[in-house]
C-alpha atoms as a PDB file:
ATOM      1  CA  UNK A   1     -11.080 -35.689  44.834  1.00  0.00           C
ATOM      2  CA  UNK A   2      -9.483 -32.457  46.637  1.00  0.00           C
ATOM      3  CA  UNK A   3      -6.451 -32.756  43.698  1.00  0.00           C
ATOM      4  CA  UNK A   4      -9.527 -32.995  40.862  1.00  0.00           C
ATOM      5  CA  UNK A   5     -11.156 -30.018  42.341  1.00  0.00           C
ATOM      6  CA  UNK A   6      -7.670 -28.331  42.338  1.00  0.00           C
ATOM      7  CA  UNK A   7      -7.300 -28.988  39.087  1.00  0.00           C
ATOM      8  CA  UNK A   8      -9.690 -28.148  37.655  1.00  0.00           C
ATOM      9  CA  UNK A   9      -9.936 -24.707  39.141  1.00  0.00           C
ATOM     10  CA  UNK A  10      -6.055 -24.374  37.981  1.00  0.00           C
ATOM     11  CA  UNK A  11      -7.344 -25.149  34.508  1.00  0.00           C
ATOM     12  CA  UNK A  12     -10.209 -22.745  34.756  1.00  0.00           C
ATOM     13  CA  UNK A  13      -7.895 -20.089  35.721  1.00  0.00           C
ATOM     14  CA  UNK A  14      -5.200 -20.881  32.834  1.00  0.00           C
ATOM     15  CA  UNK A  15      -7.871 -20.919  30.227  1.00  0.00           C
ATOM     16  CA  UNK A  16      -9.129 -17.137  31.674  1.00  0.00           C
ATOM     17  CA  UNK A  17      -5.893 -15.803  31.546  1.00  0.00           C
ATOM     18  CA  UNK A  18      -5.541 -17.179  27.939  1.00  0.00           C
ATOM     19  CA  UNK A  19      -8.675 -15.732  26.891  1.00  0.00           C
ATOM     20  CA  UNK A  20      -7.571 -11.966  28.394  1.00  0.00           C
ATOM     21  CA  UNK A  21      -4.092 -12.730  26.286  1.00  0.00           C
ATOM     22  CA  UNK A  22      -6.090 -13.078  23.474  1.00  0.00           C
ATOM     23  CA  UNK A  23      -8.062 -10.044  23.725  1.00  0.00           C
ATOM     24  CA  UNK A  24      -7.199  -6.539  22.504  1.00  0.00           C
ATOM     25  CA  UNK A  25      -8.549  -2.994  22.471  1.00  0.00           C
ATOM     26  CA  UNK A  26      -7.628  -0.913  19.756  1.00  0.00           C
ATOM     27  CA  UNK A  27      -7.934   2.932  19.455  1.00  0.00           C
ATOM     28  CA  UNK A  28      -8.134   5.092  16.080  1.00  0.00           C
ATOM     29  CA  UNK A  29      -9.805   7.298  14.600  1.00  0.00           C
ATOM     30  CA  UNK A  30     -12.756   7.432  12.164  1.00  0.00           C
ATOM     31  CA  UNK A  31     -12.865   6.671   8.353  1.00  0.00           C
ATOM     32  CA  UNK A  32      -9.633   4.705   6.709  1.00  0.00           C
ATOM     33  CA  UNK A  33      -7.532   3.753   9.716  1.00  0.00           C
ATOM     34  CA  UNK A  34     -10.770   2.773  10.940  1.00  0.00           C
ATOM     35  CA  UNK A  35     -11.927   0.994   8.705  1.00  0.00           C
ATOM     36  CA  UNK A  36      -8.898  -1.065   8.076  1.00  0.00           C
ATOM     37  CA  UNK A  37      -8.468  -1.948  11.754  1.00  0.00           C
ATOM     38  CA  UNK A  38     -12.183  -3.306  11.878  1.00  0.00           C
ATOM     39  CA  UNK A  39     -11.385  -5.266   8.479  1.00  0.00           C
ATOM     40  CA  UNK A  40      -8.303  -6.779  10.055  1.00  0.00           C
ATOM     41  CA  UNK A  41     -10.013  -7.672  13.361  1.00  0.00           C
ATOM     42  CA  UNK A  42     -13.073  -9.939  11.315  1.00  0.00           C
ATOM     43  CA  UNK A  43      -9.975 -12.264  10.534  1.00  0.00           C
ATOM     44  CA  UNK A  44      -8.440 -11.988  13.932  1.00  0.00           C
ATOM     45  CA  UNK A  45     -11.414 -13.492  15.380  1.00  0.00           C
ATOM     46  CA  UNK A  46     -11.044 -16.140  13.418  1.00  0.00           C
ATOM     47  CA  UNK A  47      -7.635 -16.967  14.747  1.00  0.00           C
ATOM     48  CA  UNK A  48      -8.261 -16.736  18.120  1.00  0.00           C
ATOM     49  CA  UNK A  49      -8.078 -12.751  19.027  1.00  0.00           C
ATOM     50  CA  UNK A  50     -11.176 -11.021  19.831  1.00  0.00           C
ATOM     51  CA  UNK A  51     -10.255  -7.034  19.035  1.00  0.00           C
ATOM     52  CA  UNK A  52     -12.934  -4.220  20.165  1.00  0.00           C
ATOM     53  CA  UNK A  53     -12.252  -0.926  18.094  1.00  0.00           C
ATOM     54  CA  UNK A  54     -12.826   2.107  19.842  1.00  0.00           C
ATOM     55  CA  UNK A  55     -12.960   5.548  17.767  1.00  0.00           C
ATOM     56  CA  UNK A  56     -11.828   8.958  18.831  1.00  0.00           C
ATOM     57  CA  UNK A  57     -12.342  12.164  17.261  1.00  0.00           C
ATOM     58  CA  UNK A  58      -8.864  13.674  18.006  1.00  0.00           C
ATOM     59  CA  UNK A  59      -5.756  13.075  17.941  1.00  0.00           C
ATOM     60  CA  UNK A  60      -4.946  13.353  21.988  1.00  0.00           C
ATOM     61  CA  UNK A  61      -7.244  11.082  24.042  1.00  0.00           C
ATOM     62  CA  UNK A  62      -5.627   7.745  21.718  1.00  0.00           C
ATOM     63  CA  UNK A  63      -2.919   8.132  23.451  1.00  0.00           C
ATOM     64  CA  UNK A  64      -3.828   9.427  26.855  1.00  0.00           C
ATOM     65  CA  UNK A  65      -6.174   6.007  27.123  1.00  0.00           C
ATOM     66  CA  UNK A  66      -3.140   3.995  25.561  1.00  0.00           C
ATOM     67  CA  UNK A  67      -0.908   5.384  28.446  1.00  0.00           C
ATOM     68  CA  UNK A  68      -3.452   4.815  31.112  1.00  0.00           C
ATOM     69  CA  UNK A  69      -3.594   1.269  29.764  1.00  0.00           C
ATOM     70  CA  UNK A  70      -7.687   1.854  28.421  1.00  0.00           C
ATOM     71  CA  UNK A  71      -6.604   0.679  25.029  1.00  0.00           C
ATOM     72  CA  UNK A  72      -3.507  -1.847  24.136  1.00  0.00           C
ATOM     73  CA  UNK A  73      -2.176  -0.102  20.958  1.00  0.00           C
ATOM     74  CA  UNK A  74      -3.328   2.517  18.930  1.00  0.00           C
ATOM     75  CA  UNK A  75      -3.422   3.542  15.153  1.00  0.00           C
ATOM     76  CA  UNK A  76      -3.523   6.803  14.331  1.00  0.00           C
ATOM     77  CA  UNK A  77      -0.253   7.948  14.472  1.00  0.00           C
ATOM     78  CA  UNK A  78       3.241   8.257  12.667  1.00  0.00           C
ATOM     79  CA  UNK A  79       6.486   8.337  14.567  1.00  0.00           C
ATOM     80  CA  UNK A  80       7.240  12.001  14.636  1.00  0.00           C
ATOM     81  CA  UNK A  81       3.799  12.755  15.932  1.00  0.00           C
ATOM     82  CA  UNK A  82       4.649   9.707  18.748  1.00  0.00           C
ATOM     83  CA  UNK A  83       8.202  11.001  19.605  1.00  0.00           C
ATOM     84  CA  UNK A  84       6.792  14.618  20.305  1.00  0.00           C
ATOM     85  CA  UNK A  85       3.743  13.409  22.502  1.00  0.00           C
ATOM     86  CA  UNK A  86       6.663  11.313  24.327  1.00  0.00           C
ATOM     87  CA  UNK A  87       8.714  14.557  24.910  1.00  0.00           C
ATOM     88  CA  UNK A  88       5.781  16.691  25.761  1.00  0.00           C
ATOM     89  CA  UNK A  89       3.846  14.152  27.816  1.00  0.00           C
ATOM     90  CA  UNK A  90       6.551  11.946  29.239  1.00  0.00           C
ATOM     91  CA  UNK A  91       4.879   8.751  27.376  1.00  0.00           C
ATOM     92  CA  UNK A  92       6.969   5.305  26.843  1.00  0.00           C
ATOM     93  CA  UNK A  93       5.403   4.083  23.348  1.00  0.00           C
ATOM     94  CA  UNK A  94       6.600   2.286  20.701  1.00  0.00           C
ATOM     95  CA  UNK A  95       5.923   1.182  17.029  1.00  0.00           C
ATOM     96  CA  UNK A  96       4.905  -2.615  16.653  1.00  0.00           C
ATOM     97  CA  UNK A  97       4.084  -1.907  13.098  1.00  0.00           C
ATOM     98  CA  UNK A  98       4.161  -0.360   9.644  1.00  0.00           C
ATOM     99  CA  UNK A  99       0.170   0.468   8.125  1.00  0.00           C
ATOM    100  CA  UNK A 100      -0.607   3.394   5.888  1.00  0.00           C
ATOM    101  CA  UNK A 101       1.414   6.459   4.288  1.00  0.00           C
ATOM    102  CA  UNK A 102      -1.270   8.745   3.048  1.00  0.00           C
ATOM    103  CA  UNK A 103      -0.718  12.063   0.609  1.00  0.00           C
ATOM    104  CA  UNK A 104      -1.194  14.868   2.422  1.00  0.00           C
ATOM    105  CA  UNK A 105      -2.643  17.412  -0.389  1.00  0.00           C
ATOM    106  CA  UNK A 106      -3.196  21.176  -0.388  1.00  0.00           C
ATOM    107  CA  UNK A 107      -7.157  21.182  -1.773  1.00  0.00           C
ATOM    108  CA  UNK A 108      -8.914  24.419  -2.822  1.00  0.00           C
ATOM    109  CA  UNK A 109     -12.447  24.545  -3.783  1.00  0.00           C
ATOM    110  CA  UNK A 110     -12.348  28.186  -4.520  1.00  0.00           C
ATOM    111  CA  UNK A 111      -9.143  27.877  -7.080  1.00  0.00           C
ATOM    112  CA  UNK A 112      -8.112  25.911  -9.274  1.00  0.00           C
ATOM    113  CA  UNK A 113      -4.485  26.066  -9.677  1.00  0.00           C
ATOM    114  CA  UNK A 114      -1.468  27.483  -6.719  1.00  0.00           C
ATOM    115  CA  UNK A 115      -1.333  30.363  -9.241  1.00  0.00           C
ATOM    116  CA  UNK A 116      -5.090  31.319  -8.719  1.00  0.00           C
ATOM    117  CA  UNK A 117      -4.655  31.318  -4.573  1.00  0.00           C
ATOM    118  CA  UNK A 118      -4.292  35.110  -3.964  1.00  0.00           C
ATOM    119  CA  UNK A 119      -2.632  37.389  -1.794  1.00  0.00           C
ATOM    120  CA  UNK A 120      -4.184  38.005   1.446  1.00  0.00           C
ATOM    121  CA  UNK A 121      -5.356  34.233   1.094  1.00  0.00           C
ATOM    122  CA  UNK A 122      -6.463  32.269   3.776  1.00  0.00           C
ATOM    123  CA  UNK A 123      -4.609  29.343   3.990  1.00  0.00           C
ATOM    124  CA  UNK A 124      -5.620  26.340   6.795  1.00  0.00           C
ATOM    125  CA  UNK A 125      -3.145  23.970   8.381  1.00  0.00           C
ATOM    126  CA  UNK A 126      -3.255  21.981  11.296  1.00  0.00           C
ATOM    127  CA  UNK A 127      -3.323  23.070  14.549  1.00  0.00           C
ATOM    128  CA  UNK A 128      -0.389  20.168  16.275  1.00  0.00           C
ATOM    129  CA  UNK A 129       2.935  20.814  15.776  1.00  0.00           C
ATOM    130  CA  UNK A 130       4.181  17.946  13.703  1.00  0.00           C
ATOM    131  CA  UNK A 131       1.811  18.141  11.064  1.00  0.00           C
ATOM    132  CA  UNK A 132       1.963  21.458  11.073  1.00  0.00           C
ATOM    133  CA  UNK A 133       5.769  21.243  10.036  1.00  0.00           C
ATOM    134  CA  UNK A 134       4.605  18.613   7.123  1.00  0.00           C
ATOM    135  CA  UNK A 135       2.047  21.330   6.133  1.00  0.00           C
ATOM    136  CA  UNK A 136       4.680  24.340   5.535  1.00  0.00           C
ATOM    137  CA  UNK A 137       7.006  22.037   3.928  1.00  0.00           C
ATOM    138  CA  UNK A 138       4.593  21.208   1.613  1.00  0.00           C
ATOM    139  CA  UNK A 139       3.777  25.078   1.349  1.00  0.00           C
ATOM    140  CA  UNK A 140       7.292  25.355   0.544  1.00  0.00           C
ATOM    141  CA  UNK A 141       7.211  22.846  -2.073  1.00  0.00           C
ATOM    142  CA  UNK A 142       4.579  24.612  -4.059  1.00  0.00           C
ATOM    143  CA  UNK A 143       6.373  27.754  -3.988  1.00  0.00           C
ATOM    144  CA  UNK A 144       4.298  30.121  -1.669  1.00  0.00           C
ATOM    145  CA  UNK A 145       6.603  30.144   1.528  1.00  0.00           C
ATOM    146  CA  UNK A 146       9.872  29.835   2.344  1.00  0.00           C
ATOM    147  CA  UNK A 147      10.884  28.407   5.497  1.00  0.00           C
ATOM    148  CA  UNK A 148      14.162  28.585   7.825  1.00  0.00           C
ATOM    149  CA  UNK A 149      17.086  26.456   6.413  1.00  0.00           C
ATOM    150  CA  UNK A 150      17.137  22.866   8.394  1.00  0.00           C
ATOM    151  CA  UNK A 151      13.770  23.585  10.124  1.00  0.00           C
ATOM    152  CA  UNK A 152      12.395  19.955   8.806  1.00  0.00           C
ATOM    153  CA  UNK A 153       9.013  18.836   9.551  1.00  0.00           C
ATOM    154  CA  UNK A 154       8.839  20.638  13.423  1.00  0.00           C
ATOM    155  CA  UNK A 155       8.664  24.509  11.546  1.00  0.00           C
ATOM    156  CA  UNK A 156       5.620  26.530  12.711  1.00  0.00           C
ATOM    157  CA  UNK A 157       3.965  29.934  11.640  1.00  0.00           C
ATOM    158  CA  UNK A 158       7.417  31.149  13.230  1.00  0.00           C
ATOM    159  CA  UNK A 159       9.952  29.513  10.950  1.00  0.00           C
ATOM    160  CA  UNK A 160       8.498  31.198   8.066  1.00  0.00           C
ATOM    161  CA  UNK A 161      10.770  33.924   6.493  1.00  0.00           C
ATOM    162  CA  UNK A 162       9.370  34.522   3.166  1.00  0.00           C
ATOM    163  CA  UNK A 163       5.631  34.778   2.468  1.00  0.00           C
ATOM    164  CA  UNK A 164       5.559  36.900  -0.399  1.00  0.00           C
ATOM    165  CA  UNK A 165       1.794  36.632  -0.641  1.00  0.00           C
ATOM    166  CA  UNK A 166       0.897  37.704   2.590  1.00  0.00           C
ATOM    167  CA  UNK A 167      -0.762  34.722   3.064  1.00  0.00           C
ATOM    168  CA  UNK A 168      -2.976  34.293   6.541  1.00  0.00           C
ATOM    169  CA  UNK A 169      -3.490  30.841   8.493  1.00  0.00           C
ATOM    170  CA  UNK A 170      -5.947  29.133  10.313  1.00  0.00           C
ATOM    171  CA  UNK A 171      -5.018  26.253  12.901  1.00  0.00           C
ATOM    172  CA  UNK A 172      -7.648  23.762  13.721  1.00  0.00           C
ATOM    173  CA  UNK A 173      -7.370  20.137  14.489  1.00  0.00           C
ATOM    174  CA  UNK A 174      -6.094  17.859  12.045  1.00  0.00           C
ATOM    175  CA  UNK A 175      -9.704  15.929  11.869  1.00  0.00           C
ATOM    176  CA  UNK A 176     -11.673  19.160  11.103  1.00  0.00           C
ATOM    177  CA  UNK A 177      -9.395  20.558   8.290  1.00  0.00           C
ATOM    178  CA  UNK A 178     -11.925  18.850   5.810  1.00  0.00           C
ATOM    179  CA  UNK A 179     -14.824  20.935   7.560  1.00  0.00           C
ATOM    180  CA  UNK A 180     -13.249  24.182   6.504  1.00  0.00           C
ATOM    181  CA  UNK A 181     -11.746  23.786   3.551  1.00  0.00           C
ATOM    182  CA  UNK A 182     -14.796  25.724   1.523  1.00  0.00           C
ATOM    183  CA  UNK A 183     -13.933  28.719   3.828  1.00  0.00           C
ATOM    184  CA  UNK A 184     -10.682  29.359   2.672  1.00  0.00           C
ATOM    185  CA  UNK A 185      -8.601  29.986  -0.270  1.00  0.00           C
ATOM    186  CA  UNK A 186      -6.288  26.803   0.635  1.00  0.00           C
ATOM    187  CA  UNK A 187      -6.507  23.645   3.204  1.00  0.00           C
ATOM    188  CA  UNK A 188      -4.060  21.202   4.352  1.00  0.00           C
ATOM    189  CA  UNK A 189      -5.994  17.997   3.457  1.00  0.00           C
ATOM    190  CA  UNK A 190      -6.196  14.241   4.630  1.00  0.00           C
ATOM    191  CA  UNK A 191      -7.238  12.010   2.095  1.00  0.00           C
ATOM    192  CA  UNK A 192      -8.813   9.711   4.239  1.00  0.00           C
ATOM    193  CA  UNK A 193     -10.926  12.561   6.105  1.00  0.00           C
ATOM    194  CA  UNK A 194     -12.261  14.164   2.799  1.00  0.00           C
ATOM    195  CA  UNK A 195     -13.157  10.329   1.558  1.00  0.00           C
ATOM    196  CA  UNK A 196     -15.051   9.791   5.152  1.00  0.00           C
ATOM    197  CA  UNK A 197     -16.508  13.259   5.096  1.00  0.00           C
ATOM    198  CA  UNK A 198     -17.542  12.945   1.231  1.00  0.00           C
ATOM    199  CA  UNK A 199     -16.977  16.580   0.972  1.00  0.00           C
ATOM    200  CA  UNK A 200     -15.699  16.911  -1.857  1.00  0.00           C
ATOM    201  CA  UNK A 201     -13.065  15.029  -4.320  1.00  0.00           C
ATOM    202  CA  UNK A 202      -9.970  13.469  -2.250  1.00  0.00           C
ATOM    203  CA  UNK A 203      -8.107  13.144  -5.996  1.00  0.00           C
ATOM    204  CA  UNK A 204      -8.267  17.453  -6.547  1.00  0.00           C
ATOM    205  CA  UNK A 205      -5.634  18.246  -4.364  1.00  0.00           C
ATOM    206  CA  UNK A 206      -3.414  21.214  -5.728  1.00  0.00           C
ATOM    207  CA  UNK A 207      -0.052  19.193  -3.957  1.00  0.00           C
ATOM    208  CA  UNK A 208       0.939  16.012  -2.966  1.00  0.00           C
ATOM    209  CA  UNK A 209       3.550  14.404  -0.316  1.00  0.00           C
ATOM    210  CA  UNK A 210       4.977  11.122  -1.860  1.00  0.00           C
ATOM    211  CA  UNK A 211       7.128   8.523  -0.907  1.00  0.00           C
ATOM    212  CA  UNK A 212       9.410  10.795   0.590  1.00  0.00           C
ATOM    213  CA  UNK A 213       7.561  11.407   3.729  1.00  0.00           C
ATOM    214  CA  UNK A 214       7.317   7.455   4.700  1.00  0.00           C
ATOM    215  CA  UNK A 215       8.647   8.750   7.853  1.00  0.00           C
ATOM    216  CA  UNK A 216       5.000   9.989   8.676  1.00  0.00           C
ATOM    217  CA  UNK A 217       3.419   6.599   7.575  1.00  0.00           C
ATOM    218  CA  UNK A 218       0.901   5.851  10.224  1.00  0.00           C
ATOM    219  CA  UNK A 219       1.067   2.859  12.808  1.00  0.00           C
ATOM    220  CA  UNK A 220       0.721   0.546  15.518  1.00  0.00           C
ATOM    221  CA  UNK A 221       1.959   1.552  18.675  1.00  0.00           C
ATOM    222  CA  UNK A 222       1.647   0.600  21.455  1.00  0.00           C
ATOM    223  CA  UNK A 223       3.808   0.926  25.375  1.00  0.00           C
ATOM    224  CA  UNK A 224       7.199  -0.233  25.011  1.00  0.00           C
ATOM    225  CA  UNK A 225       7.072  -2.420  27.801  1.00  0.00           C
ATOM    226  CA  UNK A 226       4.843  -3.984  25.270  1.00  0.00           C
ATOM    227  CA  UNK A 227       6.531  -4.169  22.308  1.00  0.00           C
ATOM    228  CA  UNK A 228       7.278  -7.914  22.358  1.00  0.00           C
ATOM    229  CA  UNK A 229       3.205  -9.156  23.291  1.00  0.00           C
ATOM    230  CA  UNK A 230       2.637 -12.171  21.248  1.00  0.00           C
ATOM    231  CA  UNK A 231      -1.534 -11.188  21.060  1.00  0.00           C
ATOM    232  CA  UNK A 232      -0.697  -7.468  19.189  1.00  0.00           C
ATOM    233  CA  UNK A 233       2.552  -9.191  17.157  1.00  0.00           C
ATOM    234  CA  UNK A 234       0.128 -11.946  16.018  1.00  0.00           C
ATOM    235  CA  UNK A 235      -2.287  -9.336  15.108  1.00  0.00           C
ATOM    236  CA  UNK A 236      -0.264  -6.745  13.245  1.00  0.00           C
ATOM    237  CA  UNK A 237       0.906  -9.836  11.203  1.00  0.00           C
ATOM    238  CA  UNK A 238      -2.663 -10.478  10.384  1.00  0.00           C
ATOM    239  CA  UNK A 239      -3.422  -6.609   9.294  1.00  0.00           C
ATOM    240  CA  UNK A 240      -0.218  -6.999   6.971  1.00  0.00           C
ATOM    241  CA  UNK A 241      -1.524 -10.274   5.234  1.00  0.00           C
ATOM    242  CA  UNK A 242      -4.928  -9.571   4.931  1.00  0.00           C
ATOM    243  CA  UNK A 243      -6.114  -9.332   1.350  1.00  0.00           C
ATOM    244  CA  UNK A 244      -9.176  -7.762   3.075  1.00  0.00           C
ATOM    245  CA  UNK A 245      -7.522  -5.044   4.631  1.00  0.00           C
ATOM    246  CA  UNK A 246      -5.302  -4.061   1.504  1.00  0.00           C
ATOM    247  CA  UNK A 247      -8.379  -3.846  -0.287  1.00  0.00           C
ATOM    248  CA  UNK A 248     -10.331  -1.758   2.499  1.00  0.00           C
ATOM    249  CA  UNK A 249      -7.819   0.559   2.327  1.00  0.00           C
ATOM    250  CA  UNK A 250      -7.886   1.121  -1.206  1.00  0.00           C
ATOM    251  CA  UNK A 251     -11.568   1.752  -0.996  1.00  0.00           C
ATOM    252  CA  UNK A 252     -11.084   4.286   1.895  1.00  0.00           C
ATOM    253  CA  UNK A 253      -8.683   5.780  -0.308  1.00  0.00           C
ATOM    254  CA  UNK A 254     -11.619   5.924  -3.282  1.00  0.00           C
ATOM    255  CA  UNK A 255      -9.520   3.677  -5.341  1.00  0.00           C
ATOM    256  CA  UNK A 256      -6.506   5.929  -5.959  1.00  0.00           C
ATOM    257  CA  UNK A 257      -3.092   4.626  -5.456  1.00  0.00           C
ATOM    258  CA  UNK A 258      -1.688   8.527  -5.995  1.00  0.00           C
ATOM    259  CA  UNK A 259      -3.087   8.906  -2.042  1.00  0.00           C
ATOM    260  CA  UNK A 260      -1.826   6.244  -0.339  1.00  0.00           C
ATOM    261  CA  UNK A 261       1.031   3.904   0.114  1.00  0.00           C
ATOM    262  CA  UNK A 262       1.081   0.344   1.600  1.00  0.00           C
ATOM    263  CA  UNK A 263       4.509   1.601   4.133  1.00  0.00           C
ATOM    264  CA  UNK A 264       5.049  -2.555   4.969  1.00  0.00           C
ATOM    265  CA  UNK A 265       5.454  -3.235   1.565  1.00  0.00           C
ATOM    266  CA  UNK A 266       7.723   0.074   0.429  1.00  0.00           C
END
């Protein structure tokens, strides 16, 4: 009777740890990351994981909560943004998985063409210094600034040596570029913030990034002592192969493939 009774506590215990191993916390921010996460996890319950999605509203606390172990992975990020919170912060992250490569745009809803913007303009980028960098090369790429030779995606306000428009700029956080974009003559723009926001039409932007920046395709990362968990592995697979999630995305992305990119599958 004692060895029953042993037992069966043992096999209480095993099948509490297995539910924990099948449990996960996820952290990302509002709108299409969002959105495809939730999408993903309705299918993941049905195989065995139960996810809870938490939302932040910037771009910090995901991973201050994924190194204090509050959330198992995040997505939100891409891997430059993750390297420089590792060197600033002294984090140990890594990616587990490919999602979304989104168009950054330059929007305007004061001009309609890069001609039109006009000296003196106002000009708003965001405020980190990663996406900062993909904002002036973009900049650059439409002709209104010229940045140091090699500077890459880490330029700032700094690296700038030819401005020939005497253009101003505003940092804010990446999340609230979409709230000021009516105040100034150009904005840095997320696709995915402008569809959430409904502000105004995600398809108008001025610019694009394409294919060229899947470097800054965002994903799932998690600690690195982590990398290998079966639970998030199993789970990034499902995101992946869900015909659900492919299609949430789309809609987050209002339907246009010119804003988005599926970075597993390019």
């Amino acid at each position: 009777m004692r060895f029953l009774k042993t037992l069966a506590i043992a096999l209480v215990s095993l099948g509490t740890m297995a539910a924990q191993a099948e449990t996960l916390t996820i952290g990302t921010v509002p709108g299409a990351y969002s959105d495809a996460v939730t999408a993903a996890a309705k299918e993941a319950k049905d195989q065995g994981i139960a996810v809870k999605v938490i939302e932040f509203s910037d771009w910090t606390t995901p991973n201050v909560a994924l190194d204090a172990g509050d959330i198992d992975l995040n997505f939100f990020q891409h891997r430059p943004f993750m390297e420089n919170a590792e060197k600033q912060k002294g984090y140990r992250f890594d990616i587990v998985g490919l999602g979304i490569l989104q168009n950054i745009g330059l929007f305007s809803l004061k001009h309609r063409s890069l001609d039109q913007i006009p000296a003196g303009g106002k000009v708003a980028i965001a405020n980190d210094p990663v996406n900062q960098g993909r904002a002036l090369l973009l900049l650059q790429k439409a002709g209104l600034i010229t940045l140091k030779a090699g500077v890459g995606f880490l330029g700032t306000l700094d690296d700038i040596t030819e401005n020939p428009k005497k253009l101003t700029f505003v940092e804010v956080e990446g999340p609230q570029l979409v709230r000021i974009t009516g105040d100034v003559d150009l904005a840095q723009g997320y696709p995915h913030f402008i569809v959430a926001a409904g502000a105004f039409d995600p398809t108008s932007g001025l610019i694009y990034s394409g294919i060229e920046d899947k470097l800054f395709a965002v994903s799932f990362v998690t600690k690195a002592s982590r990398k290998d968990d079966p639970t998030i592995r199993k789970f990034v697979q499902i995101f992946q192969n869900s015909e659900a999630v492919k299609q949430q995305i789309n809609k987050s992305f209002a339907g246009s493939d010119k804003l988005y990119l599926l970075a597993w599958q390019n």
